[in-house]
C-alpha atoms as a PDB file:
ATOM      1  CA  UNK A   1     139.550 104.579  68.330  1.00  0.00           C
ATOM      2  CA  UNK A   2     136.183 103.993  67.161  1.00  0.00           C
ATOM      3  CA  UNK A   3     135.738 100.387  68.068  1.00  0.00           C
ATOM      4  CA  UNK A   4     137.124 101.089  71.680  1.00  0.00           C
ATOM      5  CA  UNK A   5     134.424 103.838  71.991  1.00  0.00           C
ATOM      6  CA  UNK A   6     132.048 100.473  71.252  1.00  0.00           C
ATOM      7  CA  UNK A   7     134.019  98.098  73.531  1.00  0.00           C
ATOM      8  CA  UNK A   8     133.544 100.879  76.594  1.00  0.00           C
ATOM      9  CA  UNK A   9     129.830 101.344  75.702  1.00  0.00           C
ATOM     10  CA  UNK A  10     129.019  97.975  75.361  1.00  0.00           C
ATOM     11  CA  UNK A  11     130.479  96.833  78.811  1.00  0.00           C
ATOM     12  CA  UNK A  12     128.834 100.071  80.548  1.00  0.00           C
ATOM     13  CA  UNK A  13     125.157  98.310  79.307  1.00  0.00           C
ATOM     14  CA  UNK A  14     126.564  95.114  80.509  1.00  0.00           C
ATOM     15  CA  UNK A  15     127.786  96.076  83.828  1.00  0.00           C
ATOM     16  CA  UNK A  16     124.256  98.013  84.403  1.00  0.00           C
ATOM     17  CA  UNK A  17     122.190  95.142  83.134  1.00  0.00           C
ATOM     18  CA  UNK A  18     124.379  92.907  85.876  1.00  0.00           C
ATOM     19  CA  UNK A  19     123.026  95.190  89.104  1.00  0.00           C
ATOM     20  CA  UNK A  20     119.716  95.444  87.500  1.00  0.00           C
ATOM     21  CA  UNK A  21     119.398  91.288  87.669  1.00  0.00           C
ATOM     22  CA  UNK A  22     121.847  91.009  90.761  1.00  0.00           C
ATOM     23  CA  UNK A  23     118.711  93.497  92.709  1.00  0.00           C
ATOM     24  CA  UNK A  24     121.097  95.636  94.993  1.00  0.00           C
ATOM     25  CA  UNK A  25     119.783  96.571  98.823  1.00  0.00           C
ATOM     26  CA  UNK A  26     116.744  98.363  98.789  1.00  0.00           C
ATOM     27  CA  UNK A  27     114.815  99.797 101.570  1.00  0.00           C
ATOM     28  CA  UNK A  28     110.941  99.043 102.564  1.00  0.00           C
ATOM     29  CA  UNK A  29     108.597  99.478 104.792  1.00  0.00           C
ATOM     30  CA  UNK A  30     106.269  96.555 106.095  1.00  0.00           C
ATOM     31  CA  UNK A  31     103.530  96.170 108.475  1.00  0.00           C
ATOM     32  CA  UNK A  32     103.617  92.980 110.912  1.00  0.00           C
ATOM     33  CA  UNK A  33     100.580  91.359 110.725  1.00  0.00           C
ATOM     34  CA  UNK A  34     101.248  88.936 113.323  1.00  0.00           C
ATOM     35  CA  UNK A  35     103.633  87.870 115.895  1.00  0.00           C
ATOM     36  CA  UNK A  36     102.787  83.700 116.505  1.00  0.00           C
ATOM     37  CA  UNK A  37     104.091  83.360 113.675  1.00  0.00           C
ATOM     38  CA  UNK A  38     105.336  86.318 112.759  1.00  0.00           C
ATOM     39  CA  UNK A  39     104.525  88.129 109.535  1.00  0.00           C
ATOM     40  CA  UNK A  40     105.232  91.202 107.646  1.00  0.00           C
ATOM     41  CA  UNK A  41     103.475  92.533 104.859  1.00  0.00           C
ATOM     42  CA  UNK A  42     105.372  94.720 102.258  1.00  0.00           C
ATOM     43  CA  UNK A  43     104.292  98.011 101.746  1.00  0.00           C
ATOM     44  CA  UNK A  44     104.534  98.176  98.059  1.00  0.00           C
ATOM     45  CA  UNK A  45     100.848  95.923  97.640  1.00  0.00           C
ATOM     46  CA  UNK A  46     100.068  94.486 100.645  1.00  0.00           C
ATOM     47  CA  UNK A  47     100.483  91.011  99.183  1.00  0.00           C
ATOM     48  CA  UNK A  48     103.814  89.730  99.583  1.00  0.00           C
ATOM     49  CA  UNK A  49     104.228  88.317 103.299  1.00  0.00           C
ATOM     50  CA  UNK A  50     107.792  87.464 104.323  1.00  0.00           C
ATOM     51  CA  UNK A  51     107.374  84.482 107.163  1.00  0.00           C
ATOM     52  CA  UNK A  52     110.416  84.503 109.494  1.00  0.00           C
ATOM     53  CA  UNK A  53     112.331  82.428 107.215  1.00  0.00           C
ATOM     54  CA  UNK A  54     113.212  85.497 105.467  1.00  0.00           C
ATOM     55  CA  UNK A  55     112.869  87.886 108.128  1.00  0.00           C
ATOM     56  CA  UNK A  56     116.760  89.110 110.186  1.00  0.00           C
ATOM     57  CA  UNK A  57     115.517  91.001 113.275  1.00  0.00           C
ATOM     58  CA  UNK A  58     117.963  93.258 114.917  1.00  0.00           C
ATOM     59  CA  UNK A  59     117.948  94.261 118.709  1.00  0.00           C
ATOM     60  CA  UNK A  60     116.268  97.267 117.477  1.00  0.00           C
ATOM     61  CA  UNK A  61     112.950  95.127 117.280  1.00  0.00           C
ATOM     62  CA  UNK A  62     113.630  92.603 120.093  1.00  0.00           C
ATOM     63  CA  UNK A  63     112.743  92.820 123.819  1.00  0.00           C
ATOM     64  CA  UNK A  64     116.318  93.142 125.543  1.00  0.00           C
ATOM     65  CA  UNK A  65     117.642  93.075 129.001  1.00  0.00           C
ATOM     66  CA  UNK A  66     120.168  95.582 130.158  1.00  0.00           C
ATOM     67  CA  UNK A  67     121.636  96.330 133.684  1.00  0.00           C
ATOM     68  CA  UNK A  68     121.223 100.099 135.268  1.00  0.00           C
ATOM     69  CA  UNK A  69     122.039 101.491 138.338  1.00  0.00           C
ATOM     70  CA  UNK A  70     119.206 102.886 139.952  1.00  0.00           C
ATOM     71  CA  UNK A  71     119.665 105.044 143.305  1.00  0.00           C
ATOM     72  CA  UNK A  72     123.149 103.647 143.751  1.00  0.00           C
ATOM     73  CA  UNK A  73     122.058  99.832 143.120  1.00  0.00           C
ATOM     74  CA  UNK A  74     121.984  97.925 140.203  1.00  0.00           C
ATOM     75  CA  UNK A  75     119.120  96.668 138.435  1.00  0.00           C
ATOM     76  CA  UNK A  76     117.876  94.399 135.623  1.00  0.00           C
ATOM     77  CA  UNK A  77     115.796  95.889 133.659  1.00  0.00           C
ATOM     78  CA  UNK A  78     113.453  95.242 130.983  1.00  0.00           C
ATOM     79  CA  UNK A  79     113.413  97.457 127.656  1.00  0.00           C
ATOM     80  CA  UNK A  80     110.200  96.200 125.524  1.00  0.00           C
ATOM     81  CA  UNK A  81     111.504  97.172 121.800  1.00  0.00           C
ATOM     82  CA  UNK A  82     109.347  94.122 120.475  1.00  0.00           C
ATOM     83  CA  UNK A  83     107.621  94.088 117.676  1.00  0.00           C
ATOM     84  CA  UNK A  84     103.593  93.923 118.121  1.00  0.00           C
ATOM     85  CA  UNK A  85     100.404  93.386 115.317  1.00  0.00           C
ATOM     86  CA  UNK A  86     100.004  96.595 113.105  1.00  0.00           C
ATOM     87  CA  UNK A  87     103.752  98.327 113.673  1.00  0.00           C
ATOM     88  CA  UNK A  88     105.530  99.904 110.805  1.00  0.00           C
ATOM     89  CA  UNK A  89     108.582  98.644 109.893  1.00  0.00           C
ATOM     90  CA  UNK A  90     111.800  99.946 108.102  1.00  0.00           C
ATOM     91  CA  UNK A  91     113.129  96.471 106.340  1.00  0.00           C
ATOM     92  CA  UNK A  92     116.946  96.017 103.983  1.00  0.00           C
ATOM     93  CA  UNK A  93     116.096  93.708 101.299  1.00  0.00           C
ATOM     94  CA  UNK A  94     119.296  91.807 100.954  1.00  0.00           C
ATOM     95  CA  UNK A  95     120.704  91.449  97.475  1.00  0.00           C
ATOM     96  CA  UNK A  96     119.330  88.787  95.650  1.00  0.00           C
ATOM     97  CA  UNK A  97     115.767  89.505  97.340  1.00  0.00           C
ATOM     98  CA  UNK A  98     115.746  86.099  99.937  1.00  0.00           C
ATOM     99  CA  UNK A  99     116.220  87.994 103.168  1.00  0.00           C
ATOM    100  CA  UNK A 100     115.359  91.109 104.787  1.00  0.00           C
ATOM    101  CA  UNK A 101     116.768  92.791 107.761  1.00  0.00           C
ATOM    102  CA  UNK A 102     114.321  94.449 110.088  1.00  0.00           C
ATOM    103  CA  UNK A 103     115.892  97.440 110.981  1.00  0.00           C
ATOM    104  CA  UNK A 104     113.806  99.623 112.967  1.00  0.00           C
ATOM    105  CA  UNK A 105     109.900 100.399 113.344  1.00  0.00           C
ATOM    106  CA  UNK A 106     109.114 103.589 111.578  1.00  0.00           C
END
C-alpha cells in the first residue's frame, strides 16, 4: 500500500511539473506602441514587444463594416474598433508562449 501511496505522489509532482513547463493560457495586458508596424508592449516590464508575428487580432480590435437600416434604407456603415498608439489591451498568451490573441482593449 505504501509504495502505491509513492507511485500516486510521484506522478502528481510529475503531472504539475508538465503544466508548469507546457506554460498554460495566461492573460495580459499590453500597450500598442505603434500601428505601422504594429507593436505591443507587455505590461509585466515594458520590455518585451510582440511584433505582429506573434500578435492574433480579433474583430474586437479591427475596423469592420456592417450593414444597418437607417430610416427604412440600408446602409454601410463603418464601426472604427481599431487599435491606435497608447490603447490598453487585454492579450491570451497561447500555450507554449509564441502567440497571443488580442482580445479586447481594456
Amino acid at each position: 500500500m505504501a509504495d502505491t501511496s509513492v507511485l500516486l505522489n510521484l506522478i502528481k509532482k510529475t503531472a504539475i511539473e508538465v503544466m508548469n513547463t507546457a506554460q498554460p493560457c495566461t492573460l495580459q495586458y499590453g500597450t500598442v506602441k505603434s500601428i505601422h508596424p504594429l507593436q505591443i508592449a507587455l505590461d509585466e516590464n515594458g520590455k518585451i514587444v510582440l511584433t505582429e508575428s506573434f500578435l492574433v487580432l480579433t474583430k474586437n480590435v479591427k475596423d469592420q463594416e456592417a450593414t444597418a437600416e437607417i430610416e427604412g434604407e440600408e446602409k454601410t456603415i463603418k464601426i472604427k474598433n481599431g487599435l491606435e498608439a497608447e490603447d490598453r489591451v487585454l492579450l491570451l498568451r497561447m500555450q507554449g508562449g509564441s502567440q497571443y490573441i488580442v482580445l479586447d482593449k481594456s
